[in-house]
C-alpha atoms as a PDB file:
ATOM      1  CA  UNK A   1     -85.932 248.808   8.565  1.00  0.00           C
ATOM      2  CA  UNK A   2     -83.816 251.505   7.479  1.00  0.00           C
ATOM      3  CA  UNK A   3     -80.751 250.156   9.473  1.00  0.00           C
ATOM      4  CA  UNK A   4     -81.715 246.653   7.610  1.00  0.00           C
ATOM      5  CA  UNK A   5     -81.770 248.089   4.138  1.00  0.00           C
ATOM      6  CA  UNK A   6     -78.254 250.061   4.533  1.00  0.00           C
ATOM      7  CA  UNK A   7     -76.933 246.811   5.849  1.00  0.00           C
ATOM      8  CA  UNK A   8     -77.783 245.015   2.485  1.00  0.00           C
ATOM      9  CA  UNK A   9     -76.449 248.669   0.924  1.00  0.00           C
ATOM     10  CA  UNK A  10     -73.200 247.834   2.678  1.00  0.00           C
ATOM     11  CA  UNK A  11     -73.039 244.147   1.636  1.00  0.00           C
ATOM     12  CA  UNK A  12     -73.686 245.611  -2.263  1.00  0.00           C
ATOM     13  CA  UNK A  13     -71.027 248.508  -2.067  1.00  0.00           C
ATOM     14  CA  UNK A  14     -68.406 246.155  -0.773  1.00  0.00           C
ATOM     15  CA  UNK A  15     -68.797 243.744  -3.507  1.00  0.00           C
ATOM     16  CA  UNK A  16     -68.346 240.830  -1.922  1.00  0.00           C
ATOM     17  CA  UNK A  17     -72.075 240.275  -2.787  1.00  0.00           C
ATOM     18  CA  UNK A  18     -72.101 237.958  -5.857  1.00  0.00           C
ATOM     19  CA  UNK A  19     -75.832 239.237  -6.309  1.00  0.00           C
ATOM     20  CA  UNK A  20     -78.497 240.339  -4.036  1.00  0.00           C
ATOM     21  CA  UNK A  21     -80.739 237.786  -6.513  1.00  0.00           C
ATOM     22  CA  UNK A  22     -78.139 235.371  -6.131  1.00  0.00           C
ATOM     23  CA  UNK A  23     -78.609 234.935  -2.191  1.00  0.00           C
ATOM     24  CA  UNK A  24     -82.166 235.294  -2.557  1.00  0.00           C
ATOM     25  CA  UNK A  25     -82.544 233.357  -5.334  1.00  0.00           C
ATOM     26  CA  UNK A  26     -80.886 230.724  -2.790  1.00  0.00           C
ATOM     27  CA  UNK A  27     -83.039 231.493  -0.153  1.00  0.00           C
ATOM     28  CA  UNK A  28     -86.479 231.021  -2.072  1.00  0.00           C
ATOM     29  CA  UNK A  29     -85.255 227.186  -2.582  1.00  0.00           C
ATOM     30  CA  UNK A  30     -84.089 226.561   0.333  1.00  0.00           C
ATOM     31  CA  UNK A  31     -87.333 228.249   1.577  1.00  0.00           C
ATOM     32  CA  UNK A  32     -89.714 225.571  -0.690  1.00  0.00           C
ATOM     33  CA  UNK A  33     -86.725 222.583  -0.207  1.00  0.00           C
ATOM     34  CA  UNK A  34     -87.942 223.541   3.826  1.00  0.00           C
ATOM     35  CA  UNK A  35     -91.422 223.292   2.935  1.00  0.00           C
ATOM     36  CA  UNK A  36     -92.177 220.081   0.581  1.00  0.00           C
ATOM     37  CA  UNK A  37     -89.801 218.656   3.262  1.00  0.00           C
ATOM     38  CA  UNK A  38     -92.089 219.339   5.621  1.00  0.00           C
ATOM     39  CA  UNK A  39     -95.187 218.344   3.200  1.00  0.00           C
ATOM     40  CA  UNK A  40     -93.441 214.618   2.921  1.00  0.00           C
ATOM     41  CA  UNK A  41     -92.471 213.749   6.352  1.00  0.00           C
ATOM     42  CA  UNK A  42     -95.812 214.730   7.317  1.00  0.00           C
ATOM     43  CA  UNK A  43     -97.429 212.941   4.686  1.00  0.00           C
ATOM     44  CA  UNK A  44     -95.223 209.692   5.588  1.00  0.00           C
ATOM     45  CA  UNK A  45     -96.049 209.938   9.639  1.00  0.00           C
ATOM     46  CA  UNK A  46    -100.179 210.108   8.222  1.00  0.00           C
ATOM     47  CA  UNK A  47     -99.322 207.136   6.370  1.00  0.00           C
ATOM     48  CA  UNK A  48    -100.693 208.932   3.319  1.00  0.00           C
ATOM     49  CA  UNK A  49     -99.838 208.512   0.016  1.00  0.00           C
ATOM     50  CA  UNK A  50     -99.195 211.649  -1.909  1.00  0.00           C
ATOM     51  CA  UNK A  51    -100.013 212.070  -6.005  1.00  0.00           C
ATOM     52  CA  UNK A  52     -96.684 211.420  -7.230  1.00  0.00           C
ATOM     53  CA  UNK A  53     -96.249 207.915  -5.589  1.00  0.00           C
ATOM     54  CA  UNK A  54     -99.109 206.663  -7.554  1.00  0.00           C
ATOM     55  CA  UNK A  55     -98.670 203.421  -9.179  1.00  0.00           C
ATOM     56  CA  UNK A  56    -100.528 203.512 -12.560  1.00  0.00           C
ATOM     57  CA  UNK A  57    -102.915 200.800 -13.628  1.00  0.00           C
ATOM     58  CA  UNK A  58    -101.065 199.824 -16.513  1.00  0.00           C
ATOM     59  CA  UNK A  59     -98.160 198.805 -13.595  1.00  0.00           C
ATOM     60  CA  UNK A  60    -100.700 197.175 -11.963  1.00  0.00           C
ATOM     61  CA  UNK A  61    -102.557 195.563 -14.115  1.00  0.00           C
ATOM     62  CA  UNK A  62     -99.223 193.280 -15.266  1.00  0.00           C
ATOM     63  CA  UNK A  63     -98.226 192.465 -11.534  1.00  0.00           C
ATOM     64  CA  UNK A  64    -100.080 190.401  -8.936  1.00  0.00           C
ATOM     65  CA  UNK A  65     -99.220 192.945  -5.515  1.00  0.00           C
ATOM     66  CA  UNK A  66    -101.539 192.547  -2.683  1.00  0.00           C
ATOM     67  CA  UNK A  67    -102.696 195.591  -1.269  1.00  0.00           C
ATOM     68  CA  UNK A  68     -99.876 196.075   1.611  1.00  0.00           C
ATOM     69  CA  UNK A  69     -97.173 195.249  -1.202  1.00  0.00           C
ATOM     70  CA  UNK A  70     -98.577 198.435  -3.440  1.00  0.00           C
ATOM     71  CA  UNK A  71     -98.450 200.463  -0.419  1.00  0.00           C
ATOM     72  CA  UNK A  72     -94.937 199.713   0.748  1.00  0.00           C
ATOM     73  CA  UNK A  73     -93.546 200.642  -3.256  1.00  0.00           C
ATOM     74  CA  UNK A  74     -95.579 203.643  -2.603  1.00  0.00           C
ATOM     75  CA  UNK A  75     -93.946 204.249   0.760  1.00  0.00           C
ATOM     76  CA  UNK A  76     -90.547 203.480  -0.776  1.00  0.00           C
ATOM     77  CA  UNK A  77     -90.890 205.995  -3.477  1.00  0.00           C
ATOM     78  CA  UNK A  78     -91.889 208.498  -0.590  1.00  0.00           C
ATOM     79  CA  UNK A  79     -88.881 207.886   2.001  1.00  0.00           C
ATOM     80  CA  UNK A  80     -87.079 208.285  -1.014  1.00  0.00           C
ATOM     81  CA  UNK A  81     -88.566 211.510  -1.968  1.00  0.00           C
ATOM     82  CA  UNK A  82     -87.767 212.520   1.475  1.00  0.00           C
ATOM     83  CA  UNK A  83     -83.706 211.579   1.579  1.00  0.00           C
ATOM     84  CA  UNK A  84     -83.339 213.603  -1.895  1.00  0.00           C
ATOM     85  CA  UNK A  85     -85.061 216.677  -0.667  1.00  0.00           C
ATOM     86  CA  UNK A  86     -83.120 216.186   2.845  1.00  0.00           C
ATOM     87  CA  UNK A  87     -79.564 215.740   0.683  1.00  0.00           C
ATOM     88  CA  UNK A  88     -80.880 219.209  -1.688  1.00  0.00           C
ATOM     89  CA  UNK A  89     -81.625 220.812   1.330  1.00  0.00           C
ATOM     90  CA  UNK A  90     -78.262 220.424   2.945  1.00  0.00           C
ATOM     91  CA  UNK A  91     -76.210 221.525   0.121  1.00  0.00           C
ATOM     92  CA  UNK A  92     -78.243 224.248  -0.386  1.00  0.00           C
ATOM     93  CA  UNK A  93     -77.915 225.098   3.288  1.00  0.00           C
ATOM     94  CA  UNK A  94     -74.464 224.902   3.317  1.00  0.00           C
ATOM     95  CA  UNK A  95     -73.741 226.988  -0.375  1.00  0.00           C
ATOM     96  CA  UNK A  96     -75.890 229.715   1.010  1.00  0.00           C
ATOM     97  CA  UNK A  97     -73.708 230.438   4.076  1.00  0.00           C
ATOM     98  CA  UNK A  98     -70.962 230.261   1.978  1.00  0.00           C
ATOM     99  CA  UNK A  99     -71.826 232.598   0.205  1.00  0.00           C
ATOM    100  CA  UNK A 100     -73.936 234.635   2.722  1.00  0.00           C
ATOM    101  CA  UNK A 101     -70.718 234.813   5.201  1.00  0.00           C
ATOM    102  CA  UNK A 102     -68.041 235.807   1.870  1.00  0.00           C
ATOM    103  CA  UNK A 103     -70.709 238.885   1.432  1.00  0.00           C
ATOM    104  CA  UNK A 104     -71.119 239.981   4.480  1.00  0.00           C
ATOM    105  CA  UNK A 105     -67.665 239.402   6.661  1.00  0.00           C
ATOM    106  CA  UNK A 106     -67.053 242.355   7.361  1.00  0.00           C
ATOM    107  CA  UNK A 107     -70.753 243.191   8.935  1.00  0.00           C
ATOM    108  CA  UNK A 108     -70.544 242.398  12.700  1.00  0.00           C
ATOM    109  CA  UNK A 109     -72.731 239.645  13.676  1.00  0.00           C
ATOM    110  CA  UNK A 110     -76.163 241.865  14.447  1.00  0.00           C
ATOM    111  CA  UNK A 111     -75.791 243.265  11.243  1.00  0.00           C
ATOM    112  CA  UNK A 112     -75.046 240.154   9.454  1.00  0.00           C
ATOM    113  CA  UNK A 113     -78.438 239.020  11.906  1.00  0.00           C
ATOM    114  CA  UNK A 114     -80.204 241.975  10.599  1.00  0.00           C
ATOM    115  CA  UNK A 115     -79.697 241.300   6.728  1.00  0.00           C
ATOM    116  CA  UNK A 116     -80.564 237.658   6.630  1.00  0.00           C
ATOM    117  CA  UNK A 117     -83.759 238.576   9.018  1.00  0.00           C
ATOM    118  CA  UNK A 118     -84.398 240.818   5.897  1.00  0.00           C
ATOM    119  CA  UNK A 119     -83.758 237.828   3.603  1.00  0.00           C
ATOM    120  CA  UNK A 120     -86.241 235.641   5.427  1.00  0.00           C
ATOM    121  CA  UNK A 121     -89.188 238.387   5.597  1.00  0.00           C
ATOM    122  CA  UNK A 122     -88.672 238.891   2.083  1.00  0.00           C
ATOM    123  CA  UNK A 123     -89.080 234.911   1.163  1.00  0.00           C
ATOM    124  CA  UNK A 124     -91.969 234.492   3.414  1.00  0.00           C
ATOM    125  CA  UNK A 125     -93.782 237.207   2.338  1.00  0.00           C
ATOM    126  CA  UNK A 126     -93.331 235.946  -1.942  1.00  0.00           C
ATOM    127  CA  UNK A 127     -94.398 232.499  -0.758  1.00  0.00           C
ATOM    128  CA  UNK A 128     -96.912 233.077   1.085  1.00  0.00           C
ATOM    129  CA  UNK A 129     -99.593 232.267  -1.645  1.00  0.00           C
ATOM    130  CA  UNK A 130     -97.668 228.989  -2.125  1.00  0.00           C
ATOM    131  CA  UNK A 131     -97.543 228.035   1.407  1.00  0.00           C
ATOM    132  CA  UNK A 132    -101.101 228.462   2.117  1.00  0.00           C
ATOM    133  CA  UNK A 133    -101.561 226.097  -1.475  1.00  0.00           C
ATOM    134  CA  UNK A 134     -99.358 223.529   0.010  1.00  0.00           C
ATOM    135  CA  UNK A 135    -101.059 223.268   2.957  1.00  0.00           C
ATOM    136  CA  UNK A 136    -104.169 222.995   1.662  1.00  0.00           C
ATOM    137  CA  UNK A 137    -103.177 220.150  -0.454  1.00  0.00           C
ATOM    138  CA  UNK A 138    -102.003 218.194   2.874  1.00  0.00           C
ATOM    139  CA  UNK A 139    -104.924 218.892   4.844  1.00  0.00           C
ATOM    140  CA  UNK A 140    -107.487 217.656   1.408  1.00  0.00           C
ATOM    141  CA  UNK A 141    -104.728 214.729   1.573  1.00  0.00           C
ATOM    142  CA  UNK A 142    -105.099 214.067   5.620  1.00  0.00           C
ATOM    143  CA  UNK A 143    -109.099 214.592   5.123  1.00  0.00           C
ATOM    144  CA  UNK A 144    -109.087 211.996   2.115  1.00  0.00           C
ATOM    145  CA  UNK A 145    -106.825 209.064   4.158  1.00  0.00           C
ATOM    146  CA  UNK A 146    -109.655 209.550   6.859  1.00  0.00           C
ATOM    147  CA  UNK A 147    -112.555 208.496   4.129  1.00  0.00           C
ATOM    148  CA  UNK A 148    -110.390 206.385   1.910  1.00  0.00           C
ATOM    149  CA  UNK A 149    -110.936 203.416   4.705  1.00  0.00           C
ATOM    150  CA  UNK A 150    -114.844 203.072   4.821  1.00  0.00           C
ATOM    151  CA  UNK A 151    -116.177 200.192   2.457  1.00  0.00           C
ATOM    152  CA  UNK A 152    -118.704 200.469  -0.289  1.00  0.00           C
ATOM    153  CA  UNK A 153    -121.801 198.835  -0.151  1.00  0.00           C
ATOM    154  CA  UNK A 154    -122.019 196.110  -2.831  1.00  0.00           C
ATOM    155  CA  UNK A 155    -125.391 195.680  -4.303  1.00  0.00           C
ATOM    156  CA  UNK A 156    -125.108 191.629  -6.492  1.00  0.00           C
ATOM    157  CA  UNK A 157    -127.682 192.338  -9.270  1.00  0.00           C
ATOM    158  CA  UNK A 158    -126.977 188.524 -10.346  1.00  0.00           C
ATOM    159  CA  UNK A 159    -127.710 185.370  -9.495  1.00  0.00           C
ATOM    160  CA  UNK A 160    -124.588 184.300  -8.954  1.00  0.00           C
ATOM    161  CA  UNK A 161    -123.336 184.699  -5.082  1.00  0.00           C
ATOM    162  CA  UNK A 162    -119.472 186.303  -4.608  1.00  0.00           C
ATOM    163  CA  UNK A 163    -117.142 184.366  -2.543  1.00  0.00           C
ATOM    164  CA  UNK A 164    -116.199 186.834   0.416  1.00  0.00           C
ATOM    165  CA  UNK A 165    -112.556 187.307  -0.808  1.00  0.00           C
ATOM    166  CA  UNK A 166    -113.973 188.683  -3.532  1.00  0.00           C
ATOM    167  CA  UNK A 167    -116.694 191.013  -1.655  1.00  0.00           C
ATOM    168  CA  UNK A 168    -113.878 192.187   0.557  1.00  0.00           C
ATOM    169  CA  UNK A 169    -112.202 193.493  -2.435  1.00  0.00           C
ATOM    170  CA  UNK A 170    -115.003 195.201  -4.050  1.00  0.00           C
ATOM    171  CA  UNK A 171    -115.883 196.815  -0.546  1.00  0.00           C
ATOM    172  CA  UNK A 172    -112.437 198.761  -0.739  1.00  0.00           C
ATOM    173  CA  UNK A 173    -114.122 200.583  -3.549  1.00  0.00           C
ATOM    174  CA  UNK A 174    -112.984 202.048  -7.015  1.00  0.00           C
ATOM    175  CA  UNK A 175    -110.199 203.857  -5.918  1.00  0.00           C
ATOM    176  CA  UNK A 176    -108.514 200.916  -4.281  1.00  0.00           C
ATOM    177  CA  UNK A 177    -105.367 199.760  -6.640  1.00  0.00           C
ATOM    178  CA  UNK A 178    -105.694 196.339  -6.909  1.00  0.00           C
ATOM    179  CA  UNK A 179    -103.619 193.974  -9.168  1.00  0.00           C
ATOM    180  CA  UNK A 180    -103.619 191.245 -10.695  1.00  0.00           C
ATOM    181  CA  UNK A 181    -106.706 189.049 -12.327  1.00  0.00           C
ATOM    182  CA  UNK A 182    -109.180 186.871 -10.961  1.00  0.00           C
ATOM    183  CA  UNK A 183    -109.000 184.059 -13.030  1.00  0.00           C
ATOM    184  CA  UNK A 184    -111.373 181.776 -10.796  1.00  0.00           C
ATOM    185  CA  UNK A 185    -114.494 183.626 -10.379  1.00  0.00           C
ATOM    186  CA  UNK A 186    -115.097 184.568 -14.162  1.00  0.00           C
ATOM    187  CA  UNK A 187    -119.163 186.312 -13.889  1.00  0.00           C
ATOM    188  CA  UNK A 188    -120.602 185.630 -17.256  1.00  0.00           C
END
């Protein structure tokens, strides 16, 4: 560890360093572009539908999507999501080793091995509270997708029987978006 810490010590005193916080700085979001990365491709191969792709029910309300048609927006905003993180990710890849390899040139190759090891330990170790968030958030997400498909049972009060389009809807339960309005079967 010693070796490690002159190696950054050597990197500092030549001045070719912009910052040690600089290249961390880098590091830590290239470190969380890595992980939400992660977070959304796995999300997208679940077929799960994170928070942010929600649709609201004001948007819903005014349009008349089927089911399938709400879920392929949602899956639109999501691949989306994913190419924008990808695109941040490589540009942040590349200006770090820039600026990683301008520091540190004259370093032979283990050393230059040596300080970025050092780099890495040090970002793992500050996001490790975050990491362990974020992956609790995708396994509640994963566990929810699972439930999300069983149907409510629907109890008619009323004397008045529901045509089965409109029991298959109401089976999908409250948190199913559905839009539009039923302008047929008007329950008074």
């Amino acid at each position: 560890m010693t070796s490690t810490n002159s190696n950054i010590s050597l990197c500092l005193e030549t001045g070719r360093l912009h910052s040690h916080d600089q290249l961390s700085k880098l590091m830590l979001r290239i470190h969380r572009a890595k992980s939400s990365l992660e977070f959304l491709t796995t999300a997208e191969q679940h077929r799960v539908m994170p928070h942010f792709t929600k649709i609201s029910n004001k948007v819903l309300s005014q349009v008349s999507w089927a089911k399938e048609t709400v879920f392929q927006k949602r899956m639109e905003k999501l691949q989306k999501e994913i190419t924008d993180k990808q695109n941040t990710l490589d540009n942040l890849e590349s200006e770090f080793q820039t600026k990683f390899d301008t520091a540190c040139f004259s370093l032979s190759s283990s050393q230059k091995s040596n300080v970025f090891q050092t780099y890495k330990r040090f970002i793992l170790y500050c996001e490790k509270f975050s990491d362990t968030k974020r992956s609790a958030k995708l396994q509640n997400l994963l566990k929810q997708s699972k439930i999300s498909n069983k149907t409510v049972e629907i109890v008619n009060l009323s004397n008045v029987s529901l045509p089965k389009s409109v029991q298959m809807i109401l089976s999908k339960g409250l948190d199913s978006p559905i839009g539009g309005k039923c302008k047929f079967y008007i329950v008074k």
